[in-house]
Protein backbone atom coordinates (compact mmCIF):
# COMPACT_ATOMS: atom_id res chain seq x y z
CA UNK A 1 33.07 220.89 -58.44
CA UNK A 2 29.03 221.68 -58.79
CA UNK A 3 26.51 223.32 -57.03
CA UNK A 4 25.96 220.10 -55.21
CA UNK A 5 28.80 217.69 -53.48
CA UNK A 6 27.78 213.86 -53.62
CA UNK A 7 27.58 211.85 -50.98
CA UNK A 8 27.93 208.32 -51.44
CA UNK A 9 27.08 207.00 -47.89
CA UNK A 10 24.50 209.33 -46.14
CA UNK A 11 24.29 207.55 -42.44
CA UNK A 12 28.41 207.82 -42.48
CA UNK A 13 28.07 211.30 -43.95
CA UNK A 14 25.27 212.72 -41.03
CA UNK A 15 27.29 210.95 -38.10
CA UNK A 16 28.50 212.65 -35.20
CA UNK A 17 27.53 216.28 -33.98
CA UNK A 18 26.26 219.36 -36.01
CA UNK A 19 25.72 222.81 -35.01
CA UNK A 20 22.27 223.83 -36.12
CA UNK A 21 20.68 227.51 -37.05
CA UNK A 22 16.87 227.33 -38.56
CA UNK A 23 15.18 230.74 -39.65
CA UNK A 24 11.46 230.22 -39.46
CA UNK A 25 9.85 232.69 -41.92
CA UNK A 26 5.17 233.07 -41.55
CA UNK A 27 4.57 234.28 -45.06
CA UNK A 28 0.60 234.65 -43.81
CA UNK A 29 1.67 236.71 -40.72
CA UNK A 30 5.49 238.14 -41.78
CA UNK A 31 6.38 236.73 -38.20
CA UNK A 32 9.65 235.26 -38.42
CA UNK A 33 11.21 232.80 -35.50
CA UNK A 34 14.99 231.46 -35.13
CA UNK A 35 16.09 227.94 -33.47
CA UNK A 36 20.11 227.32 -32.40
CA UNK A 37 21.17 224.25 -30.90
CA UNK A 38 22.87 221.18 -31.61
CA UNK A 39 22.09 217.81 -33.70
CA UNK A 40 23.50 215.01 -32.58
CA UNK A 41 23.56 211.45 -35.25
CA UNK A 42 24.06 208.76 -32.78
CA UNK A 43 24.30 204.92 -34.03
CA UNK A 44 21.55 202.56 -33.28
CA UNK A 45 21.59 199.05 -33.01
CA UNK A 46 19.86 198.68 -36.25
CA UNK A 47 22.59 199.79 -38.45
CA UNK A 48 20.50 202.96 -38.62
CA UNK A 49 21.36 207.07 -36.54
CA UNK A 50 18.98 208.57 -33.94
CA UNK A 51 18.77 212.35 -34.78
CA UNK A 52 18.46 214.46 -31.53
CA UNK A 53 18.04 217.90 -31.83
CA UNK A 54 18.08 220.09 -28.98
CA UNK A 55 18.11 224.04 -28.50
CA UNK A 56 16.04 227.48 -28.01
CA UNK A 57 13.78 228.65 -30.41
CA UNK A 58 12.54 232.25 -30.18
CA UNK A 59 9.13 233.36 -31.81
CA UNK A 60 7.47 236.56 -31.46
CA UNK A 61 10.42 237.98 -29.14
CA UNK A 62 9.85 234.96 -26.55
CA UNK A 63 12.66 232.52 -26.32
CA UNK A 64 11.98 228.60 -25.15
CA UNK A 65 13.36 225.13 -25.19
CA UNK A 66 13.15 222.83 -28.15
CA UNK A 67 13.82 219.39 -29.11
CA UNK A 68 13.01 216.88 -31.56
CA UNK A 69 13.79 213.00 -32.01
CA UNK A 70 14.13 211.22 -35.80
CA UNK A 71 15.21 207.92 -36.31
CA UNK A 72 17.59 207.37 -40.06
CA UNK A 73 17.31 204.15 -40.91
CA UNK A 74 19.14 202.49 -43.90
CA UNK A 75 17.60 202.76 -47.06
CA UNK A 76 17.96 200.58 -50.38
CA UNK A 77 21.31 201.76 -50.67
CA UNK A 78 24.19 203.34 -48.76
CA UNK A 79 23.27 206.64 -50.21
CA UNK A 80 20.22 206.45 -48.96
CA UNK A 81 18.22 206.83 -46.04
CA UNK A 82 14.83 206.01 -44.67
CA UNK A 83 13.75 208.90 -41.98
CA UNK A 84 11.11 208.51 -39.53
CA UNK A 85 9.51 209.89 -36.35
CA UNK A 86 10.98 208.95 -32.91
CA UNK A 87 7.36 206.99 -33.04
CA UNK A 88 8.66 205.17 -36.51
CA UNK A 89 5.86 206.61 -38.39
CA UNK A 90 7.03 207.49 -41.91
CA UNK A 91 8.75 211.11 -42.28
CA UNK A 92 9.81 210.62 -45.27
CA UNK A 93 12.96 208.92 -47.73
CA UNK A 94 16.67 211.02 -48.32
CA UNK A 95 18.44 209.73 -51.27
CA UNK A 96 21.97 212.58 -50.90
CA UNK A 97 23.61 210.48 -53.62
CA UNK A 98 23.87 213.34 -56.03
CA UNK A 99 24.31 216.38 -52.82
CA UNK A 100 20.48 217.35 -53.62
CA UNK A 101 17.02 215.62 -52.47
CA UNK A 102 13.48 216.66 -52.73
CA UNK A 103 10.74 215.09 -50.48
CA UNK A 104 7.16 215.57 -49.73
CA UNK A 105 5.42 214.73 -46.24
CA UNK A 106 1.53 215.12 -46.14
CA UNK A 107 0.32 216.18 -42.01
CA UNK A 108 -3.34 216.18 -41.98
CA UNK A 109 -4.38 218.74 -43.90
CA UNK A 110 -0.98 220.19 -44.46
CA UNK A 111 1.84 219.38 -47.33
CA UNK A 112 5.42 219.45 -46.00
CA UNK A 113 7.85 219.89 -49.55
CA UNK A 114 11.64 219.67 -48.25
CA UNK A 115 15.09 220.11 -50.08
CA UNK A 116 17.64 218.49 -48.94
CA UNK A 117 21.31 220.12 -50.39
CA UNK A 118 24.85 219.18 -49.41
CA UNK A 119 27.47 221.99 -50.00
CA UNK A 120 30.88 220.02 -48.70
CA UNK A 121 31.84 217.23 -46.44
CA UNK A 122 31.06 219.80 -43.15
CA UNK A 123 27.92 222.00 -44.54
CA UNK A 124 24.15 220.96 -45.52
CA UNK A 125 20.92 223.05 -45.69
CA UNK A 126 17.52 221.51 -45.83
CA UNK A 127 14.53 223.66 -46.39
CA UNK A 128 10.77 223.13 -45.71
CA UNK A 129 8.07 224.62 -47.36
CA UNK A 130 4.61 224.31 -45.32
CA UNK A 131 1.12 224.53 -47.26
CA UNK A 132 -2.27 223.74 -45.68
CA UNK A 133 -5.11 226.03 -44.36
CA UNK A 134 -3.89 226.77 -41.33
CA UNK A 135 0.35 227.26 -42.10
CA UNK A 136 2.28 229.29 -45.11
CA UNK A 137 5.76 228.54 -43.46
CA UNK A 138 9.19 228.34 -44.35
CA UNK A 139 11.71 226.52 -42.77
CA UNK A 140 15.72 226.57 -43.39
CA UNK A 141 17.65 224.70 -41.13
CA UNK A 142 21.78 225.21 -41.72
CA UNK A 143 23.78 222.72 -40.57
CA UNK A 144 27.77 222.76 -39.76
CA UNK A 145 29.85 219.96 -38.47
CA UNK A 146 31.15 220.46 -35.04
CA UNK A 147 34.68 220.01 -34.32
């Protein structure tokens, strides 16, 4: 087996629940933050998953609630997905077909570049690097299927 591990339908792959640990690194500052909680891939009408995320995320010492809401919609093919906001703005496309995706998202001024890997059928990683001239972030997010 490679590096990588394939996944040939990526909205059957993400479904269900996912324990989730995300390191925040400031390379400007050398603050670093850390989110736990939970991920939850519901089905939508569509054919498509509604990502919830939902946990504490402590920066600078101070812990507080987080969540965020994505919609995965079905992209050109089943390995494939098309991921946007909760607003369905454009985040940005997944294509896991091979266990390994790069992606870019421009934010205003700022250049999101993402990695998406997939190390088995229970274990992915997806990692954010943040340019612009207000952020030098990154972001790795570990995610493990819950029982």
């Amino acid at each position: 087996m490679g590096e990588f591990w394939p996944v040939p339908d990526v909205l059957a792959y993400l479904a269900g629940r996912w324990r989730v640990t995300r390191s925040v690194r400031d390379l400007a500052s050398g603050d670093d933050g850390r989110f736990e909680g939970t991920t939850v891939f519901a089905s939508l009408q569509d054919g498509g998953l509604l990502h919830e995320e939902s946990g504490t995320f402590v920066w600078q010492g101070v812990a507080r609630p987080a969540a965020r809401t994505l919609r995965f919609l079905p992209g050109p093919s089943r390995g494939t997905a098309d991921v946007r906001f909760a607003d369905g703005r454009p985040f940005h496309d997944l294509d896991l077909t091979t266990g390994r995706h790069l992606a870019d998202h421009p934010c205003s001024a700022d250049l999101y570049q993402g990695e998406f890997t997939v190390r088995d059928a229970d274990h992915w990683r997806t990692v954010w690097r943040v340019r612009g001239p207000a952020k030098d972030l990154v972001l790795t997010t570990d995610y493990a299927r819950s029982a």
